[in-house]
Protein backbone atom coordinates (compact mmCIF):
# COMPACT_ATOMS: atom_id res chain seq x y z
CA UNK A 1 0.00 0.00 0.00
CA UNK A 2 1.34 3.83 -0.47
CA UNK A 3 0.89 5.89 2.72
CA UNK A 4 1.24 9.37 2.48
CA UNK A 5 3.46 11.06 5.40
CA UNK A 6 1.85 14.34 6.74
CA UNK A 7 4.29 17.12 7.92
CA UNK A 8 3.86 18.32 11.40
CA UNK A 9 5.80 21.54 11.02
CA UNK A 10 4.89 24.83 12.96
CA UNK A 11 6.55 27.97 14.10
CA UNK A 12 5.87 30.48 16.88
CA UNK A 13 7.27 34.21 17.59
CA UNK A 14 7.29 36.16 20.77
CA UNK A 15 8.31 39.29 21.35
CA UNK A 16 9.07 41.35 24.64
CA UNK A 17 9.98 45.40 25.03
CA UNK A 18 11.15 44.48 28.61
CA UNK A 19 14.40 46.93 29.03
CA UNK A 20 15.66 43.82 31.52
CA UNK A 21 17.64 40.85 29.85
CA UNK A 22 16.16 38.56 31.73
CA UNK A 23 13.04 39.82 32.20
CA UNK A 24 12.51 39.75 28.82
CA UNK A 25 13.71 36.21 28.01
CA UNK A 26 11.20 35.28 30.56
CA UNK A 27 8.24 36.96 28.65
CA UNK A 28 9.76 35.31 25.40
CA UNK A 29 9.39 31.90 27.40
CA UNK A 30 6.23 31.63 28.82
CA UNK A 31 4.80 32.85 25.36
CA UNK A 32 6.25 30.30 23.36
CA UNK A 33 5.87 27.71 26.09
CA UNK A 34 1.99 28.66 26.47
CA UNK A 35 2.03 27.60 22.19
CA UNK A 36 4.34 24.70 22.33
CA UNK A 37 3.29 20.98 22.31
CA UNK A 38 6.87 19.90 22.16
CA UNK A 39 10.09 21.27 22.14
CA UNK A 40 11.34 22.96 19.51
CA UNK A 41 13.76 21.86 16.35
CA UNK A 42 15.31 25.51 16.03
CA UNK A 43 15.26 28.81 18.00
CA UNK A 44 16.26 32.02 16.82
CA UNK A 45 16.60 34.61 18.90
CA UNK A 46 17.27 38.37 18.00
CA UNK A 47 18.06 41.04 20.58
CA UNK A 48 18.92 45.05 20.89
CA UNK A 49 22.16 46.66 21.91
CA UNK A 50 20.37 47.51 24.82
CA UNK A 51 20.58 43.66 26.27
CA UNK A 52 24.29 43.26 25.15
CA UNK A 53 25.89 42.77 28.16
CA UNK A 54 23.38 39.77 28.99
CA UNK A 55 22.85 38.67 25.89
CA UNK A 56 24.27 35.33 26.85
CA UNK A 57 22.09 35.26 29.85
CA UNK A 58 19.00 35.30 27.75
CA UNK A 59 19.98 33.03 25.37
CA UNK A 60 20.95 30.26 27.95
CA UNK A 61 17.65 31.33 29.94
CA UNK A 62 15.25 30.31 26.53
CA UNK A 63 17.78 27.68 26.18
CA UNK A 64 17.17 26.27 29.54
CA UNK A 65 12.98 26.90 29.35
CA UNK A 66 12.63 25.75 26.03
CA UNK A 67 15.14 23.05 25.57
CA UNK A 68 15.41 23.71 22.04
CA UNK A 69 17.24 21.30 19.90
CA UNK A 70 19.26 24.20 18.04
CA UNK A 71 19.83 28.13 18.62
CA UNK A 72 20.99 30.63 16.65
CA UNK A 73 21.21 34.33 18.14
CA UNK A 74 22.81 37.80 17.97
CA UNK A 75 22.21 41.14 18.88
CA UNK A 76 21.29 43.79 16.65
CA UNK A 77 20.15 47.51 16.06
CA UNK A 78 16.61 46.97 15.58
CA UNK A 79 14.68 43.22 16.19
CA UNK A 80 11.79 42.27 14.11
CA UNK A 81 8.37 40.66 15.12
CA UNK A 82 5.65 39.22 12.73
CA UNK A 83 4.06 42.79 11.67
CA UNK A 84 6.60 44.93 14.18
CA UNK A 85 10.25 46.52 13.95
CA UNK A 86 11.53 47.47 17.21
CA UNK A 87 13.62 50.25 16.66
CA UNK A 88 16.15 52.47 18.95
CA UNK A 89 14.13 50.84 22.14
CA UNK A 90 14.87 47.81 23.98
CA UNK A 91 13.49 44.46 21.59
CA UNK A 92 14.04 40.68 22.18
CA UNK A 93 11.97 38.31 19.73
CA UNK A 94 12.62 34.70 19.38
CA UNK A 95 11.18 32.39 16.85
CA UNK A 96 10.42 28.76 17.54
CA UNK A 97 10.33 26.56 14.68
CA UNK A 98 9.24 22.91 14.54
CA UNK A 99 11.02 20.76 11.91
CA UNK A 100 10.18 17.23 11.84
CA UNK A 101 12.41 14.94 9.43
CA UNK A 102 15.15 17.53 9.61
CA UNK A 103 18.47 17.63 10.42
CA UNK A 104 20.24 21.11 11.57
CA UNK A 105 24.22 21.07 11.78
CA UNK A 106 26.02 23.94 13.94
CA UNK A 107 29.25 25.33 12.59
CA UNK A 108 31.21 28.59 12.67
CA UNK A 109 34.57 30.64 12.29
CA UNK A 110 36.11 32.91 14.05
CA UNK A 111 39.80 35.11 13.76
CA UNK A 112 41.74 32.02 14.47
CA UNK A 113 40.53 30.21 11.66
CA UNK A 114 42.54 32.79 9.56
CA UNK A 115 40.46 34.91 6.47
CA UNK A 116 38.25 33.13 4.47
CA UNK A 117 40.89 33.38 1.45
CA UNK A 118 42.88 30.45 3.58
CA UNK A 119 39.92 28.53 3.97
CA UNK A 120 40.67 25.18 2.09
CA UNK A 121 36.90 23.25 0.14
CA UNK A 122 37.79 20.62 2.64
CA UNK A 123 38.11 22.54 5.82
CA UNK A 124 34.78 24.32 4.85
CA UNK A 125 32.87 21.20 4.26
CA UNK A 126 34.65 19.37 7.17
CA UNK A 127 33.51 22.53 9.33
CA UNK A 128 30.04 22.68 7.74
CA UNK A 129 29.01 19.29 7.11
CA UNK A 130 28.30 20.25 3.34
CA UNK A 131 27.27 17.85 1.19
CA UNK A 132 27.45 14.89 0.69
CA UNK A 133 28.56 14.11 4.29
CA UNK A 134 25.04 13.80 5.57
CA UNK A 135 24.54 11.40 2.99
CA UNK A 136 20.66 10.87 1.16
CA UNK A 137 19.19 13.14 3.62
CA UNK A 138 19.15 16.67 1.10
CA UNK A 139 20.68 20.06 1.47
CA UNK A 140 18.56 22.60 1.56
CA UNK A 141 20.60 25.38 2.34
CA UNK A 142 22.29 27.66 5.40
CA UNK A 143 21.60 30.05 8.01
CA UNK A 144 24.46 32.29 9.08
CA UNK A 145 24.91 35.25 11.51
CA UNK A 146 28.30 37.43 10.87
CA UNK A 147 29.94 39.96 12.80
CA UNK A 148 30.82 42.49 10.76
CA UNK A 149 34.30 44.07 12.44
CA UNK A 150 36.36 40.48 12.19
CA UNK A 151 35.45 38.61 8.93
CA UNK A 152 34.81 39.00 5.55
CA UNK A 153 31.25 38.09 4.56
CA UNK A 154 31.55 38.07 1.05
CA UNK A 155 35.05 36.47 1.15
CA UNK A 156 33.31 34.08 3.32
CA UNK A 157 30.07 33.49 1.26
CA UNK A 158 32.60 33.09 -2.23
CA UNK A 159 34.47 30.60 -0.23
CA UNK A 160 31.27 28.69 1.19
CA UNK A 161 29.52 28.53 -2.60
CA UNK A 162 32.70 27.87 -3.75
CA UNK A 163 33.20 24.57 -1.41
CA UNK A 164 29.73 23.40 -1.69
CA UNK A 165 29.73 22.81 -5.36
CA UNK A 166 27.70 24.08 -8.38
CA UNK A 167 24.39 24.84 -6.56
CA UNK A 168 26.31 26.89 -3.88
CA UNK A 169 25.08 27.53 -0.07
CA UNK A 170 22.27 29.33 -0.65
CA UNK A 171 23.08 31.06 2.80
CA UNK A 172 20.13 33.39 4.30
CA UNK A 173 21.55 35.18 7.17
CA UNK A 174 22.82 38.98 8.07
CA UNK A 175 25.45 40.80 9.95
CA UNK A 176 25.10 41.59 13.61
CA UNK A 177 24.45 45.12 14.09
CA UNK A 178 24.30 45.75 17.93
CA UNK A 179 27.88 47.30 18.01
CA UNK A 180 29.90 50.09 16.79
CA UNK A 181 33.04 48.69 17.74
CA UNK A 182 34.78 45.31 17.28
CA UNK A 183 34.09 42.88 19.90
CA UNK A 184 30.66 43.86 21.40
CA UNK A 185 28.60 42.09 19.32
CA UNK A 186 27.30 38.60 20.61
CA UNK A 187 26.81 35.48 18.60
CA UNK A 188 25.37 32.45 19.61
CA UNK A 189 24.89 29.02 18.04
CA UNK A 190 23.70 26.22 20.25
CA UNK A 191 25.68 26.62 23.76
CA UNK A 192 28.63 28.64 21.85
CA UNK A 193 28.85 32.24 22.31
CA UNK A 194 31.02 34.41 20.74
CA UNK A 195 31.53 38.43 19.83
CA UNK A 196 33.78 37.90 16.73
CA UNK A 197 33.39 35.59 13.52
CA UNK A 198 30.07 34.09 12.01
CA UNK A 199 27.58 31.09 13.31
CA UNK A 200 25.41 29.19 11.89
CA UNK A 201 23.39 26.05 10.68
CA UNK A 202 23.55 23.64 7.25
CA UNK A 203 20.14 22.43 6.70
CA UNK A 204 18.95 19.09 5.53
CA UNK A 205 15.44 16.93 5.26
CA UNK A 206 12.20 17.10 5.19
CA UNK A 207 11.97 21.27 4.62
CA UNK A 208 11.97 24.01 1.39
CA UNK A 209 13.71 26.52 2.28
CA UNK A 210 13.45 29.25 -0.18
CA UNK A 211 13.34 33.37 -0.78
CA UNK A 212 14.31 36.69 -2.28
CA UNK A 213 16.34 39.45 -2.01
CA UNK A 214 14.48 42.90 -2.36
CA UNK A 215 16.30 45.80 -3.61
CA UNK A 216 16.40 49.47 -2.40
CA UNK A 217 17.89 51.10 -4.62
CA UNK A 218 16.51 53.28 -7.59
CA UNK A 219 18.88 53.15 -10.63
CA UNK A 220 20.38 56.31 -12.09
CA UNK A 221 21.59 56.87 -15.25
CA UNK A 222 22.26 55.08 -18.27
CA UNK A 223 24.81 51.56 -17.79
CA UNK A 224 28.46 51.44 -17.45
CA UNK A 225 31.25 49.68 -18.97
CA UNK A 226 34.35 49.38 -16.45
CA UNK A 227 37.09 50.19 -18.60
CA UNK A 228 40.01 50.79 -15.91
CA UNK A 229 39.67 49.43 -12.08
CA UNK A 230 42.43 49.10 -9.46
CA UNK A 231 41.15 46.82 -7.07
CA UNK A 232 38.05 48.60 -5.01
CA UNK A 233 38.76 51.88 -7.14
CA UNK A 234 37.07 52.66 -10.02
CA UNK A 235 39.51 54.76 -12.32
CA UNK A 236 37.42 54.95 -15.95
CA UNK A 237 33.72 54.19 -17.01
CA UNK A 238 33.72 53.64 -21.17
CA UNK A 239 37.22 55.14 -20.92
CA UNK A 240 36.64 58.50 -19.28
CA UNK A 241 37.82 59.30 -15.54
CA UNK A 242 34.85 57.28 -13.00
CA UNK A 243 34.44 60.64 -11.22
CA UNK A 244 33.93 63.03 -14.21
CA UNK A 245 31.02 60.33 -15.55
CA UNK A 246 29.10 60.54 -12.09
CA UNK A 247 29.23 64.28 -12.32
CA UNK A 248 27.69 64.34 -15.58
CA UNK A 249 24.98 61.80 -14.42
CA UNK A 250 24.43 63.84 -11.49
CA UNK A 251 23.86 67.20 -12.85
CA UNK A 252 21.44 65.94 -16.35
CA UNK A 253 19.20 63.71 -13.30
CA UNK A 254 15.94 65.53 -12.66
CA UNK A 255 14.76 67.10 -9.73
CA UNK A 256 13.34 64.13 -7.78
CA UNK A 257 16.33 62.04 -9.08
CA UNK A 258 18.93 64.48 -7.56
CA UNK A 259 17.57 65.08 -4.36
CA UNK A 260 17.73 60.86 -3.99
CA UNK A 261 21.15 61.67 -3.75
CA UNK A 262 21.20 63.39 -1.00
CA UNK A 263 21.65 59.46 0.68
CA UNK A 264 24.40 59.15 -1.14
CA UNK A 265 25.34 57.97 -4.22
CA UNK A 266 25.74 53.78 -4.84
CA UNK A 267 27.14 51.86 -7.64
CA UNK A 268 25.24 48.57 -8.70
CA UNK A 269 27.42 45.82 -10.78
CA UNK A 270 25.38 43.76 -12.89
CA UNK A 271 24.64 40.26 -12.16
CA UNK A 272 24.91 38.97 -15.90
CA UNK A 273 26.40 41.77 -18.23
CA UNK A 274 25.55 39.63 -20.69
CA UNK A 275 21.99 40.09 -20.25
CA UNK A 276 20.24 42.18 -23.36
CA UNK A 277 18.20 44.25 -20.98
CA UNK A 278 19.09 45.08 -17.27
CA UNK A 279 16.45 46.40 -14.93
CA UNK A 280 15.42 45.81 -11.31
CA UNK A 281 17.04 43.12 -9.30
CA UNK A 282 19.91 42.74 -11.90
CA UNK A 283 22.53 44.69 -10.12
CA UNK A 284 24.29 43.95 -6.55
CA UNK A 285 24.30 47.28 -5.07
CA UNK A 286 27.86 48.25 -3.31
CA UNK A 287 28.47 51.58 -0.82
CA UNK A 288 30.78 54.29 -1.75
CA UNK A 289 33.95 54.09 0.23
CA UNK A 290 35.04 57.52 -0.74
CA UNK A 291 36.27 59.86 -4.20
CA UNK A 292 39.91 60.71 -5.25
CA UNK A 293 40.04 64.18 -6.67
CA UNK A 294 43.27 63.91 -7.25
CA UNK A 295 42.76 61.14 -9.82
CA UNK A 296 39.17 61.35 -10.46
CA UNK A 297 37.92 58.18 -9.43
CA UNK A 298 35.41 56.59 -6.92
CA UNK A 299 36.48 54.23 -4.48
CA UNK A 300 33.96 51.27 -3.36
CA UNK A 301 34.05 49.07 -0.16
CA UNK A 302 34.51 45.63 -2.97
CA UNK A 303 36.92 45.55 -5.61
CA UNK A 304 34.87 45.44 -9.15
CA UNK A 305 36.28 43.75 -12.29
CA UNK A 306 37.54 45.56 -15.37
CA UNK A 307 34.75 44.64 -17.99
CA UNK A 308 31.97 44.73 -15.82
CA UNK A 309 28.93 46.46 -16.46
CA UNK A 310 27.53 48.79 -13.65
CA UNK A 311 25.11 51.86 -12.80
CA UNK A 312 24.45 54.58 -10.56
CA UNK A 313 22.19 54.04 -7.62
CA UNK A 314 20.34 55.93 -4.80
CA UNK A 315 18.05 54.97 -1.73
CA UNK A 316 14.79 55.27 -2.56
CA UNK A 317 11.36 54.20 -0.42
CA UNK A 318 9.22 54.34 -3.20
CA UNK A 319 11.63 51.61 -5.38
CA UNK A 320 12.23 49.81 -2.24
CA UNK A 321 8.32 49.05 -1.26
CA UNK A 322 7.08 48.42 -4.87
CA UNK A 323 10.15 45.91 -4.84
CA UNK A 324 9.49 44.21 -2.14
CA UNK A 325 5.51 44.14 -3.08
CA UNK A 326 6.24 43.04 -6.24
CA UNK A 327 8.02 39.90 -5.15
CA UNK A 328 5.85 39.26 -2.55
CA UNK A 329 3.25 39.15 -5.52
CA UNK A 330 5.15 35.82 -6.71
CA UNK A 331 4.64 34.39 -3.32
CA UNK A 332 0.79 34.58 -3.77
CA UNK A 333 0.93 31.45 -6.12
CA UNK A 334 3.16 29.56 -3.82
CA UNK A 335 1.91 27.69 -0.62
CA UNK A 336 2.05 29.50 2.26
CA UNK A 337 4.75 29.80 4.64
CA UNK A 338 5.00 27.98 7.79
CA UNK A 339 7.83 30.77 9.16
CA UNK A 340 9.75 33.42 7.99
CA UNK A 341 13.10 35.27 8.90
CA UNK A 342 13.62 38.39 7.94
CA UNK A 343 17.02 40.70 7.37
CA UNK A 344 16.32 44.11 6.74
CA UNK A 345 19.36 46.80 6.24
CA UNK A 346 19.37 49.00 9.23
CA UNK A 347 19.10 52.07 6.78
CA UNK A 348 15.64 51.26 5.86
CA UNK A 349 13.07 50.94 8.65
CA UNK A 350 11.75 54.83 9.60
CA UNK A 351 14.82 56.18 8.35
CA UNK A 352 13.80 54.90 5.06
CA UNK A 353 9.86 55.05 4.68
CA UNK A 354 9.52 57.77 7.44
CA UNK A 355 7.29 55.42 9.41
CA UNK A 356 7.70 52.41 11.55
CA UNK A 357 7.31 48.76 10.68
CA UNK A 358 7.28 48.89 7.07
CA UNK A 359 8.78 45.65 5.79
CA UNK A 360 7.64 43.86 8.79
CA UNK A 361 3.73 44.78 8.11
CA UNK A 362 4.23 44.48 4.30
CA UNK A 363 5.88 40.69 4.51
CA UNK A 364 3.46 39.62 7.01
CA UNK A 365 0.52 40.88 5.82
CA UNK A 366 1.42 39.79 2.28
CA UNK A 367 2.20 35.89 4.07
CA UNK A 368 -0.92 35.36 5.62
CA UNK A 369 0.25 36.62 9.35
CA UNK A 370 3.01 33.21 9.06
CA UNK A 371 5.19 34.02 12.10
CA UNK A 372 8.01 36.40 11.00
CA UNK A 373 11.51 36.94 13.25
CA UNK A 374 14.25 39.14 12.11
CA UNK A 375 16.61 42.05 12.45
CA UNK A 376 18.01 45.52 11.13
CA UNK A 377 21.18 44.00 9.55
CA UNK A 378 24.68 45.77 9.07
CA UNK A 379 24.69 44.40 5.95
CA UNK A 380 22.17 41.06 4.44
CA UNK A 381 23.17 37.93 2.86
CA UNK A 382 21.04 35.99 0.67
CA UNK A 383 21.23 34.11 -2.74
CA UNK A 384 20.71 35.36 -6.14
CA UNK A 385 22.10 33.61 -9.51
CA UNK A 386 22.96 30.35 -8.09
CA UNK A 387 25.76 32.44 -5.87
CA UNK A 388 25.06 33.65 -1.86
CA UNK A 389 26.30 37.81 -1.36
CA UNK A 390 26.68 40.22 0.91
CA UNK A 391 23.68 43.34 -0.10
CA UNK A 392 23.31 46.55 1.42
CA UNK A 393 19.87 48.57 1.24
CA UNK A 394 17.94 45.00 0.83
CA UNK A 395 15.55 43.19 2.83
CA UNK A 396 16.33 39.41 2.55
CA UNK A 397 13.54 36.99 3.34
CA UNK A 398 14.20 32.70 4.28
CA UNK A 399 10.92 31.21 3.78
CA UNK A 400 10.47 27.53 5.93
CA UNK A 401 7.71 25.94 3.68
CA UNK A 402 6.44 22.17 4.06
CA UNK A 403 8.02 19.43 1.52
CA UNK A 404 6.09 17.74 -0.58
CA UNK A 405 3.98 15.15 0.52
CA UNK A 406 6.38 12.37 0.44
CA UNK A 407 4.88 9.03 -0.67
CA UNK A 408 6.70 5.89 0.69
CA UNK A 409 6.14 2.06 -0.42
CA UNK A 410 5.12 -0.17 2.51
């Protein structure tokens, strides 16, 4: 006979404005506890700067209520809460996540591991437990948290896609923003803690795991051949100085297009240059590190190829939230979510839109009110093209969703 095998997966978020740690892990646990049956496969937990110094404490306190079979943590900026974004007050939110037929595996790196350019396939597999060493259970992809002042995420996310073969990592995660400094951020994975490196979890089983990246950005300009590049500098666009061409653009932009700069000006590479037409979503948007008068060039915070194709960008709210709708359109024909994580950059929320709780309304109104748990991110990773990168203005969304029922011969 064929029996079909029903999924039992659920997920539950809780959310506490307590300005004590441990007050507010305590508010977190008897909220998820009152919705629990069991305990739970995964819990992610996102705090404020404001509980930094007992970060750990609260962690080890849901830990110790919850008995979860997996954690992942840091501390952040802003926290986010199904339709809420705690911003510049004290936020803890956790997420509990049931995941039946799934198999999480903790990993992480820190300074002494050396930079990700030393990072051997093998060591990064060996570390990870990338495929194929858990075998015929399937990988469906990885959760990472990053702190931002003593690693390399993009060196780290090359070297990750790089070691796990042609499909890549497909890595969700973001960078810890509760810091200004190296060494105050907190990390946690299972019963490590750490305020340096990255953490995280390789995911196999029974469990889609799947998403977008929303852009930010409004493009400027016409596209951009890089004709001369020195590392992170850009010294010619189609053979004229990098810094004369942006002037140009700049001055012939109209009204509303100029006064977007007044963010600051980005620079999106494309994706695919080989693309006929590029248009939204085709371009990985990187910061402006500074301008050299002296030799009229612009100066990014990743080095760009010679040959690539790139163009102009600029914050924008109105770009950002028909972006995000737009996508979330797609997810309409899709089943729904059982749980969501969300990284949002930590220059959109009201300093973007001009009013609070933008993305986290949009996504969970848009998702059927699916439990949602995230953070204002220093900087988000997510996968796009087969590859996993580090975005800036973006809000990155991991969607849980049910497998397929899975049939099985008896």
């Amino acid at each position: 006979m064929t029996v079909q095998r029903q999924s039992l997966m659920a997920a539950s978020t809780a959310v506490s404005d307590q300005p004590n740690a441990r007050a507010a892990a305590r508010e977190v646990s008897e909220a998820l506890s009152a919705r629990l049956t069991v305990r739970p496969d995964l819990l992610v937990v996102f705090g404020t700067f404001h509980h930094r110094a007992l970060f750990s404490d609260a962690i080890g306190s849901l830990r110790s209520d919850l008995h979860p079979a997996h954690l992942l943590a840091c501390t952040a900026e802003g926290v986010i809460g199904n339709d809420s974004e705690i911003e510049r007050s004290c936020g803890l939110v956790a997420i509990a996540l049931r995941l039946p037929g799934v198999t999480l595996r903790p990993f992480h790196f820190d300074i002494h591991d050396g930079p990700p350019s030393v990072w051997s396939p093998g060591f990064i597999r060996e570390r990870m437990s990338l495929p194929p060493d858990e075998g015929a259970l399937p990988f469906r992809g990885t959760l990472m948290l990053s702190d931002p002042f003593s690693i390399h995420a993009q060196h780290a996310c090359t070297a990750i896609d790089d070691a796990a073969g042609p499909g890549g990592a497909r890595i969700f995660g973001g960078l810890a923003s509760g810091a200004s400094h190296a060494g105050l951020n907190v990390l946690g994975c299972d019963r490590r803690t750490s305020h340096s490196g990255m953490v995280g979890l390789t995911v196999f089983g029974d469990v889609t795991i799947d998403g977008f990246v929303s852009q930010g950005c409004a493009p400027l300009g016409p596209d951009l051949i890089v004709t001369k590049a020195r590392g992170n500098e850009l010294l010619e666009l189609g053979g004229r100085p990098a810094l004369v061409v942006a002037q140009e653009i700049a001055e012939s932009l109209g009204e509303r297009e100029r006064a977007l700069l007044s963010s600051g000006l980005l620079v999106g590479v494309a994706f695919d240059a080989g693309k006929p037409r590029l248009g939204r979503g085709d371009f990985l948007i990187r910061e402006l590190h500074a301008v050299d008068g002296a030799h009229k060039s612009i100066v990014l915070r990743e080095p760009v190829a010679v040959g690539s194709t790139v163009r102009f960008h600029a914050r924008d709210a109105r770009t950002a939230h028909e972006d995000l709708d737009m996508l979330l359109d797609s997810e309409q024909l899709r089943e729904p979510p059982v749980a969501g994580l969300l990284f949002s950059c930590n220059a959109r929320g009201t300093r973007m839109f001009g009013e609070p709780n933008h993305d986290a309304a949009l996504v969970s109104r848009r998702l059927a009110g699916a439990p949602i748990a995230g953070f204002h991110c220093a900087g988000e990773i997510g996968p796009r093209h087969g590859r996993s990168y580090l975005h800036t203005q973006t809000a990155s969304l991991a969607l849980f969703r049910r497998p397929r029922p899975d049939f099985t011969e008896v």
